[in-house]
N, C-alpha and C. Protein backbone atom coordinates (compact mmCIF):
# COMPACT_ATOMS: atom_id res chain seq x y z
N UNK A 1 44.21 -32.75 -3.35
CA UNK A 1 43.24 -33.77 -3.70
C UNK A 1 43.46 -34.15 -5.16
N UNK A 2 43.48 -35.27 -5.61
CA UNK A 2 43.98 -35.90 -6.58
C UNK A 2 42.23 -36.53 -7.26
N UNK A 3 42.45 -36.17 -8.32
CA UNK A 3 41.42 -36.90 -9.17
C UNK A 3 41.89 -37.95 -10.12
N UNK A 4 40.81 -38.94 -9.76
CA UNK A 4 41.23 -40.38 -10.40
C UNK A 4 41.07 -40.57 -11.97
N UNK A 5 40.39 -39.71 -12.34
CA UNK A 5 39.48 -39.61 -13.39
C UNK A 5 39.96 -38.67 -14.86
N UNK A 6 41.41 -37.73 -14.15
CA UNK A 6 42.26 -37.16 -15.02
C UNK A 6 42.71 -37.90 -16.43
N UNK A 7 42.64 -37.19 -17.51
CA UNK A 7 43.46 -38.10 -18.69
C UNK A 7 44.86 -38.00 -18.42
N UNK A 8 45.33 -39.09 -19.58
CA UNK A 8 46.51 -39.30 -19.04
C UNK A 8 47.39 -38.25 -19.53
N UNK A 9 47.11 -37.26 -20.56
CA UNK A 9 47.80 -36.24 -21.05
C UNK A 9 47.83 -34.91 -20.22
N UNK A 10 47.02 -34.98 -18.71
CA UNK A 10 47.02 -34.16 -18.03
C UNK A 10 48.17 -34.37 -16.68
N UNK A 11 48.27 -35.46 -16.97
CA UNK A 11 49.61 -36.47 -15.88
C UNK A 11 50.99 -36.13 -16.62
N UNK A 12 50.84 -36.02 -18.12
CA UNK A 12 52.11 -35.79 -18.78
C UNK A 12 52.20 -34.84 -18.67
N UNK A 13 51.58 -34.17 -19.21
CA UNK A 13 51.65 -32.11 -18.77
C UNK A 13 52.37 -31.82 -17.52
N UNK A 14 51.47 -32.47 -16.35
CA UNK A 14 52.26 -31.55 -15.22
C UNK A 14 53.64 -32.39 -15.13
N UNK A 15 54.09 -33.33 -15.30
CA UNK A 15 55.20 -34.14 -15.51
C UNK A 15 56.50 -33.24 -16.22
N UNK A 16 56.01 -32.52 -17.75
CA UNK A 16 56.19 -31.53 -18.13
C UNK A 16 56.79 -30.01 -17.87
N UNK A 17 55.79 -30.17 -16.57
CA UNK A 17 55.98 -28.59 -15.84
C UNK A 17 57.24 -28.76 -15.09
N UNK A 18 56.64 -30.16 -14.20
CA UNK A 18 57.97 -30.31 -13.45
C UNK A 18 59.03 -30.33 -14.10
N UNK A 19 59.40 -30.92 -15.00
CA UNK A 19 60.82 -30.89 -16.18
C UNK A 19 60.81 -29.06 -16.39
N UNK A 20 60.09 -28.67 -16.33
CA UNK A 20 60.33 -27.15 -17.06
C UNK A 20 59.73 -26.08 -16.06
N UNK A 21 60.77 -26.00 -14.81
CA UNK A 21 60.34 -24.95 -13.44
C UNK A 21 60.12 -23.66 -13.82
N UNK A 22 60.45 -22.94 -15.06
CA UNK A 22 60.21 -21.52 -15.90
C UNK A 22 59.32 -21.19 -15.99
N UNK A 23 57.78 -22.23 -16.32
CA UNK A 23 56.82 -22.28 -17.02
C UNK A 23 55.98 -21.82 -15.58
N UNK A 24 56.33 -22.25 -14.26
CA UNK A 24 56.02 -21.56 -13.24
C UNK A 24 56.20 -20.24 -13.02
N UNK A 25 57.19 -20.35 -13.16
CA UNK A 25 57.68 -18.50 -12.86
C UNK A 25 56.76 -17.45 -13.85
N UNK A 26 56.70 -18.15 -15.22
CA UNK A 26 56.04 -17.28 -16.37
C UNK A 26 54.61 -17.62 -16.14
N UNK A 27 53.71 -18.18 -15.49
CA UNK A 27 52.05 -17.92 -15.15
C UNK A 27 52.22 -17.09 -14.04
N UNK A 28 53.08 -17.32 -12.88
CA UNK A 28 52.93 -16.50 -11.71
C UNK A 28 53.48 -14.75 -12.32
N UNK A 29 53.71 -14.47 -13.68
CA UNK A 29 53.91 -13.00 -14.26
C UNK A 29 52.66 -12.79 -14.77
N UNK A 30 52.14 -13.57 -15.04
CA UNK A 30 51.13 -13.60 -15.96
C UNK A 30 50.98 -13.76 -17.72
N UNK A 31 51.97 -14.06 -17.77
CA UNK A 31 52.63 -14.18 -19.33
C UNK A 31 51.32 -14.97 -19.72
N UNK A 32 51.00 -16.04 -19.46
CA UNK A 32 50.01 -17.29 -20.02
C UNK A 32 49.37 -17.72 -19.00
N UNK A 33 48.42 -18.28 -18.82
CA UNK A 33 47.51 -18.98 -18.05
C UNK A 33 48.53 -21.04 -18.91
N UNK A 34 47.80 -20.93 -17.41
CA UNK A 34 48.06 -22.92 -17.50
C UNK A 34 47.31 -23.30 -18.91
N UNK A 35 46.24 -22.88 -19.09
CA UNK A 35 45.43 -23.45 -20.02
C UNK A 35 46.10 -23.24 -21.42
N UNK A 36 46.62 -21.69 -21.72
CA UNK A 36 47.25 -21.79 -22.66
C UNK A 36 48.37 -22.41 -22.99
N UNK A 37 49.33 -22.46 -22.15
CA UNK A 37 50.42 -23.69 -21.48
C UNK A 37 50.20 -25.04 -22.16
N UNK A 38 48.94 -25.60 -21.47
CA UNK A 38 48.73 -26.73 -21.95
C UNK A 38 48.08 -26.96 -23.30
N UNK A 39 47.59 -26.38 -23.78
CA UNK A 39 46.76 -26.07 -25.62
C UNK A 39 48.22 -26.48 -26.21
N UNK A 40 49.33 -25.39 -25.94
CA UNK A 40 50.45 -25.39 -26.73
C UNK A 40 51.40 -26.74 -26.46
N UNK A 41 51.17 -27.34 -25.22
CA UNK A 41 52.03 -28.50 -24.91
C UNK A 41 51.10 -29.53 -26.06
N UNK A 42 49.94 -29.52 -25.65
CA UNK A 42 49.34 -30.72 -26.77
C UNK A 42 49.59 -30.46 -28.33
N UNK A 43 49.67 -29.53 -28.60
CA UNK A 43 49.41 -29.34 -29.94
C UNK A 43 50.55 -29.36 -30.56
N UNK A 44 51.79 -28.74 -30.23
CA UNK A 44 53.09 -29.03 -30.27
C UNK A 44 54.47 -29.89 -29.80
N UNK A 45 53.73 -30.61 -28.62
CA UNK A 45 54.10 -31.36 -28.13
C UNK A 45 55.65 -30.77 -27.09
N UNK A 46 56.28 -31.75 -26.57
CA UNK A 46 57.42 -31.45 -25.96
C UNK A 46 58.98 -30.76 -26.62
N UNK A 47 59.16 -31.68 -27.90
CA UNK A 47 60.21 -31.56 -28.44
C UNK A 47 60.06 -29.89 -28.89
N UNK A 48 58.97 -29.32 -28.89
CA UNK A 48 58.81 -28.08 -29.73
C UNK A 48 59.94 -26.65 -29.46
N UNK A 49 60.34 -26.03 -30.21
CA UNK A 49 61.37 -24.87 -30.26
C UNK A 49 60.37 -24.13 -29.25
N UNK A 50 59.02 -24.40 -29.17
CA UNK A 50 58.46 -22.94 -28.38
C UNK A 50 58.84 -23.51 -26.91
N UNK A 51 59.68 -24.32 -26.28
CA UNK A 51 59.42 -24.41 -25.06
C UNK A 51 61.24 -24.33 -24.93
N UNK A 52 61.79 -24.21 -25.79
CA UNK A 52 63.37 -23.50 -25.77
C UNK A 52 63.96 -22.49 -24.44
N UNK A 53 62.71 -21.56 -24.49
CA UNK A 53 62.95 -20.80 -23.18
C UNK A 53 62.83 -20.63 -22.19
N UNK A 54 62.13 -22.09 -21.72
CA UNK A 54 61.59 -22.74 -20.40
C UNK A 54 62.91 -23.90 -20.26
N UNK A 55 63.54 -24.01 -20.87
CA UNK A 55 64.21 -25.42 -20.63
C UNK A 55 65.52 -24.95 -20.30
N UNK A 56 65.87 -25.78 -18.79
CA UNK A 56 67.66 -25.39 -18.20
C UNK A 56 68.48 -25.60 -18.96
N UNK A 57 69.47 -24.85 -18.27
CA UNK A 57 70.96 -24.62 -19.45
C UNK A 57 71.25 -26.29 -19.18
N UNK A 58 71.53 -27.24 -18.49
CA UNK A 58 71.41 -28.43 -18.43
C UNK A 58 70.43 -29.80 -18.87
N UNK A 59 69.09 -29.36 -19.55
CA UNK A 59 68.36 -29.89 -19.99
C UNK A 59 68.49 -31.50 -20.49
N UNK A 60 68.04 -32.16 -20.72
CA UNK A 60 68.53 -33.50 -21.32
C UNK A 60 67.66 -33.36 -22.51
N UNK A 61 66.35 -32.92 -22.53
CA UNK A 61 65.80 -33.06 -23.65
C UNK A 61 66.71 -31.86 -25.24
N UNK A 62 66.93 -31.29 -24.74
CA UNK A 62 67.61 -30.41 -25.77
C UNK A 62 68.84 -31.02 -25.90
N UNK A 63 69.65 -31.62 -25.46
CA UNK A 63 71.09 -32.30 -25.70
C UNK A 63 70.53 -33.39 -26.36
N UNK A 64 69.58 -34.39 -26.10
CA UNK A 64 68.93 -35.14 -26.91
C UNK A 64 68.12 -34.74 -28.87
N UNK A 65 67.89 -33.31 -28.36
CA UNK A 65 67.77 -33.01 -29.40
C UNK A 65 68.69 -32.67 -30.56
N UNK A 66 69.34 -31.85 -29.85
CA UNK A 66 70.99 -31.68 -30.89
C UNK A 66 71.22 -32.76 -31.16
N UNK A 67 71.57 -34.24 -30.40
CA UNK A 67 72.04 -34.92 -30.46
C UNK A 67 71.06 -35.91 -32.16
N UNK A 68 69.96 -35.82 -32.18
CA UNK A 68 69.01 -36.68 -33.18
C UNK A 68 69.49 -35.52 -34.51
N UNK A 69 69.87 -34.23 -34.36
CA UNK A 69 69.74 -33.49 -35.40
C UNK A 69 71.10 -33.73 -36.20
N UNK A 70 71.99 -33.89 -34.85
CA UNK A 70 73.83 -34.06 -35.38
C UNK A 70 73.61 -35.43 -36.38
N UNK A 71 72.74 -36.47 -35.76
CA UNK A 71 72.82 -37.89 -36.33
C UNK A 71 72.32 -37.67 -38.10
N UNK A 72 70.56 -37.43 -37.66
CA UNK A 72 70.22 -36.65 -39.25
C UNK A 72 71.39 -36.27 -40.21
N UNK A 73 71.93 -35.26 -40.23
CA UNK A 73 72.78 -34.61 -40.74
C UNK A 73 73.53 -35.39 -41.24
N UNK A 74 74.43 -36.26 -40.37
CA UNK A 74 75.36 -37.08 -40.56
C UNK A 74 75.10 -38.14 -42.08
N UNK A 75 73.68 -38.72 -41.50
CA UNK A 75 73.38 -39.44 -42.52
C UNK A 75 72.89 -38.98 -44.08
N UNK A 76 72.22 -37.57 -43.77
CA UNK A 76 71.86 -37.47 -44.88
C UNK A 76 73.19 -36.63 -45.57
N UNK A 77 74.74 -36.30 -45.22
CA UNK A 77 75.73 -36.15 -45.78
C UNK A 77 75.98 -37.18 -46.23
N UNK A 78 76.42 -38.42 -45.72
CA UNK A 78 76.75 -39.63 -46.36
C UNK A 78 75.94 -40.32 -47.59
N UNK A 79 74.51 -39.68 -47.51
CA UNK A 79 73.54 -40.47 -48.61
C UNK A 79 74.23 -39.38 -49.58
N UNK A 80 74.09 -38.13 -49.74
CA UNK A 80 74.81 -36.82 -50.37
C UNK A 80 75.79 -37.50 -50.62
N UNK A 81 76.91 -37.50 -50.30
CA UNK A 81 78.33 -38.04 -50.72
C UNK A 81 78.12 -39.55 -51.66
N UNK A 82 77.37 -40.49 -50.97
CA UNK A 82 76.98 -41.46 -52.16
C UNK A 82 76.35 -41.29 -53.10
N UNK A 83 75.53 -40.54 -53.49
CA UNK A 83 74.84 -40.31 -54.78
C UNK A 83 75.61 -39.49 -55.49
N UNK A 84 76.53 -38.82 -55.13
CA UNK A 84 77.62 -37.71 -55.71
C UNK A 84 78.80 -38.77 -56.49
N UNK A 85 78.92 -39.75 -55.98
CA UNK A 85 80.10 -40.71 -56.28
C UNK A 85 79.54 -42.19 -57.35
N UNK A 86 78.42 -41.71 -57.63
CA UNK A 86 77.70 -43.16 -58.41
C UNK A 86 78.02 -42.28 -59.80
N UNK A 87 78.47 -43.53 -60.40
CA UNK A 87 78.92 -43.18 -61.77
C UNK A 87 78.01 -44.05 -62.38
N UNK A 88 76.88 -43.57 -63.35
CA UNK A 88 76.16 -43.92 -64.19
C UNK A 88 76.35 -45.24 -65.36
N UNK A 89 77.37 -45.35 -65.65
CA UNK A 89 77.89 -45.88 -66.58
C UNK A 89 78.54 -47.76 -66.22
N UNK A 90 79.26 -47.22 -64.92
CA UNK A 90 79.56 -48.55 -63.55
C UNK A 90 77.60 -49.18 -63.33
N UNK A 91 77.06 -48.33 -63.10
CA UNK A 91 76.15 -49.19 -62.83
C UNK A 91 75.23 -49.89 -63.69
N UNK A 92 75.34 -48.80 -65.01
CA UNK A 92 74.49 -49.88 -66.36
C UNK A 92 75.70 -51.15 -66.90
N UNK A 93 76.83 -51.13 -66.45
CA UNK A 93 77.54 -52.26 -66.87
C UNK A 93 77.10 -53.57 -65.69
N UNK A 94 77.07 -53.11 -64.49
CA UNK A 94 76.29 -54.10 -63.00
C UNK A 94 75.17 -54.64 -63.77
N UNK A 95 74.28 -53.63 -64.39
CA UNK A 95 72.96 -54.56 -64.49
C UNK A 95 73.13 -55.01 -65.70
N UNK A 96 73.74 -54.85 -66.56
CA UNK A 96 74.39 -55.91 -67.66
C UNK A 96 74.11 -57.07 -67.31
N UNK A 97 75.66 -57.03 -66.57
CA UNK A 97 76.40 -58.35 -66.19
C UNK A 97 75.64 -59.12 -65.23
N UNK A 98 74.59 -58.73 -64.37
CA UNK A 98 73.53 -58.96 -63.59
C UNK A 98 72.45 -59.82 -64.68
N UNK A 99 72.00 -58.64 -65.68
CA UNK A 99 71.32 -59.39 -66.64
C UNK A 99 71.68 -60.56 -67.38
N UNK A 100 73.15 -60.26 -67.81
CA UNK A 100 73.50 -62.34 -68.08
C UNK A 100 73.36 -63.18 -68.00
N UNK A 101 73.51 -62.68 -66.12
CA UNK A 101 73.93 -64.04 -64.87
C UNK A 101 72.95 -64.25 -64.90
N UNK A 102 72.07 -63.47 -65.07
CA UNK A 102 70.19 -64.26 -65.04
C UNK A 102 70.14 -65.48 -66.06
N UNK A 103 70.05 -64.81 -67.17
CA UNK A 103 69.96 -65.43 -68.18
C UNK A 103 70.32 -66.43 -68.16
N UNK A 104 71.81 -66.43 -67.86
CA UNK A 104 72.46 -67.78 -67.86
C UNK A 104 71.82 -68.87 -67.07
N UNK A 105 71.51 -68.46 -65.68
CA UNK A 105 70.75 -69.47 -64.78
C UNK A 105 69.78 -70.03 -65.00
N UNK A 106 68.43 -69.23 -66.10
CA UNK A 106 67.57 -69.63 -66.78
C UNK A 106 67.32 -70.55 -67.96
N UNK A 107 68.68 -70.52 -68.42
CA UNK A 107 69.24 -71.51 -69.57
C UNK A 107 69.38 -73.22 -68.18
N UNK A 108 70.28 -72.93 -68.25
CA UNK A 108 70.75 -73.81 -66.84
C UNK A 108 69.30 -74.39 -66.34
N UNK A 109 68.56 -73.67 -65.74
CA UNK A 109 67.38 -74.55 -64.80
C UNK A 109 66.72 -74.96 -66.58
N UNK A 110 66.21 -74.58 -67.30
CA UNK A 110 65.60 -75.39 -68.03
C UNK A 110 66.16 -76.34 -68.84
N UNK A 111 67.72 -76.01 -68.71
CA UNK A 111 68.20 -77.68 -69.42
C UNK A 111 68.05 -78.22 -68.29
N UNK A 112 67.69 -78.62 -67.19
CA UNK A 112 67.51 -79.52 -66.35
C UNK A 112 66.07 -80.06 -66.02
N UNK A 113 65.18 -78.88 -66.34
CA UNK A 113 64.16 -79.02 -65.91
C UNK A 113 63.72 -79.99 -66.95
N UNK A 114 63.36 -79.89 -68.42
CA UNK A 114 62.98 -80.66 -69.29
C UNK A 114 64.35 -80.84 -70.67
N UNK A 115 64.41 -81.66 -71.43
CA UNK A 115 64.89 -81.44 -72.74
C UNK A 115 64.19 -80.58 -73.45
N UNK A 116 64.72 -79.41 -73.91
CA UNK A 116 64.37 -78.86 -74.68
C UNK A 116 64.98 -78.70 -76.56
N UNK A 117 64.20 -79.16 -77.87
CA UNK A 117 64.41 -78.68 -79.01
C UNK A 117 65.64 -77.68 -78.82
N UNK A 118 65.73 -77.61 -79.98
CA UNK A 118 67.48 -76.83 -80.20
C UNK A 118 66.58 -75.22 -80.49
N UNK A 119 65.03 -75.07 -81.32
CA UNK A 119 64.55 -74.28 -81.58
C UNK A 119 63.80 -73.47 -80.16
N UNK A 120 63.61 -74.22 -79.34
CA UNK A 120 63.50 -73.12 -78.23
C UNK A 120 63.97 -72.30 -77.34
N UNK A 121 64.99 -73.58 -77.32
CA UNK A 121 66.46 -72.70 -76.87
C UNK A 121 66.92 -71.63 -77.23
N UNK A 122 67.06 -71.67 -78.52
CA UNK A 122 67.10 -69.79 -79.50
C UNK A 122 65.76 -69.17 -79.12
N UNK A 123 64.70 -69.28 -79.06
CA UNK A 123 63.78 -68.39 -78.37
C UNK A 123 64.24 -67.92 -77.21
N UNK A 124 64.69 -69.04 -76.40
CA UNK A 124 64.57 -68.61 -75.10
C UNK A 124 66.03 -67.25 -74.63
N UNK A 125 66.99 -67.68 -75.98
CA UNK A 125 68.23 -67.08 -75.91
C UNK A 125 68.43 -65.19 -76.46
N UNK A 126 67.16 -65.02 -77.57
CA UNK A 126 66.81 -64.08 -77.62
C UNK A 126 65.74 -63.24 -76.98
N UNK A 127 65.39 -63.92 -76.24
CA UNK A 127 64.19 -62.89 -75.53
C UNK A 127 65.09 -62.79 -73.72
N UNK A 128 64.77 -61.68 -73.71
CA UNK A 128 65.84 -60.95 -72.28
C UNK A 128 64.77 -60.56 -71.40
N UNK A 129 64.75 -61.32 -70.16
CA UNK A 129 63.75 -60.98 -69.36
C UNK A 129 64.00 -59.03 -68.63
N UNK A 130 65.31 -58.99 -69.25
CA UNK A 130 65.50 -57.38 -68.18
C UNK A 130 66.21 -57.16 -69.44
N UNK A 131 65.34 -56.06 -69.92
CA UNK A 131 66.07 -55.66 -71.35
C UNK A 131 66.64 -54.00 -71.02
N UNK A 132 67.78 -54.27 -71.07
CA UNK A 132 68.59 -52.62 -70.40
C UNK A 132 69.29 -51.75 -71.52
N UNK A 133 68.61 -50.46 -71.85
CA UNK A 133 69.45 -50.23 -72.70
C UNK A 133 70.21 -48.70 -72.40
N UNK A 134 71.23 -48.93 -73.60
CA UNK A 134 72.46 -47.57 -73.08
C UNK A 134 71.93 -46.63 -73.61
N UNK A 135 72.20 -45.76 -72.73
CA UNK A 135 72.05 -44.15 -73.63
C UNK A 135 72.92 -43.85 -73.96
C-alpha cells in the first residue's frame, strides 16, 4: 500500500536503497534500523564516504565521484602551475603599457570631443587615471 502523502525525500531514500542492496542486508543484521539509515542519508546526503561500504564494486556513483575529484585536481594543478610561472615584473610592465594605451585614448576622445587650451591638456597629461608604481 502506497501512500500519496509521502515527502519527496522519502521517494529518494528508498530510490537510494534500491541503488545500494547492502543497506538491506545490514538492517536485516541489525547493524541500523531504517530510521537511522535515513537521518544519515539526509544529513549527509548520497555522495557521502559513509555509504562507501554499501556501494557495488561497479557503482556509477563512485566512478562519478573519482571522476569530479580527478577533474578538481587537474584544475587546481594548472591554476598551481600558472601562478608558479607569473613573473611579477612582466606584469607591472602589462599594466604600464595598458596604462598608456589608456591615456592615450583619453587624450584622443577629448581632442575630439571639444577644443581644448594647450593648458589643460598638460593637466590632463599629468594626472594618470591608474597610477602604478614599481617596487
Amino acid at each position: 500500500m502506497r501512500n500519496e502523502n509521502n515527502r519527496p525525500s522519502i521517494e529518494q531514500f528508498r530510490q537510494f536503497v534500491k541503488d545500494h542492496p547492502k543497506l538491506r542486508e545490514a538492517v536485516k543484521n541489525g547493524k541500523k534500523t531504517w530510521q537511522q539509515y535515513f537521518e544519515e542519508w539526509y544529513l549527509y546526503g548520497e555522495e557521502s564516504d559513509v555509504w562507501d561500504e554499501f556501494r557495488t564494486g561497479s557503482g556509477t556513483t563512485s566512478s562519478k565521484k573519482a571522476e569530479n575529484k580527478q577533474n578538481e585536481e587537474g584544475y587546481v594543478g594548472k591554476m598551481m602551475s600558472f601562478v608558479k610561472n607569473l613573473d611579477p615584473d612582466q606584469i607591472q610592465d602589462h599594466l604600464s603599457n595598458v596604462n598608456s594605451t589608456l591615456n592615450n585614448i583619453q587624450q584622443l576622445i577629448s581632442q575630439f570631443k571639444s577644443p581644448a587650451t594647450s593648458s589643460q591638456r598638460e593637466q590632463k597629461e599629468t594626472s594618470q587615471p591608474f597610477n602604478f608604481r614599481q617596487d
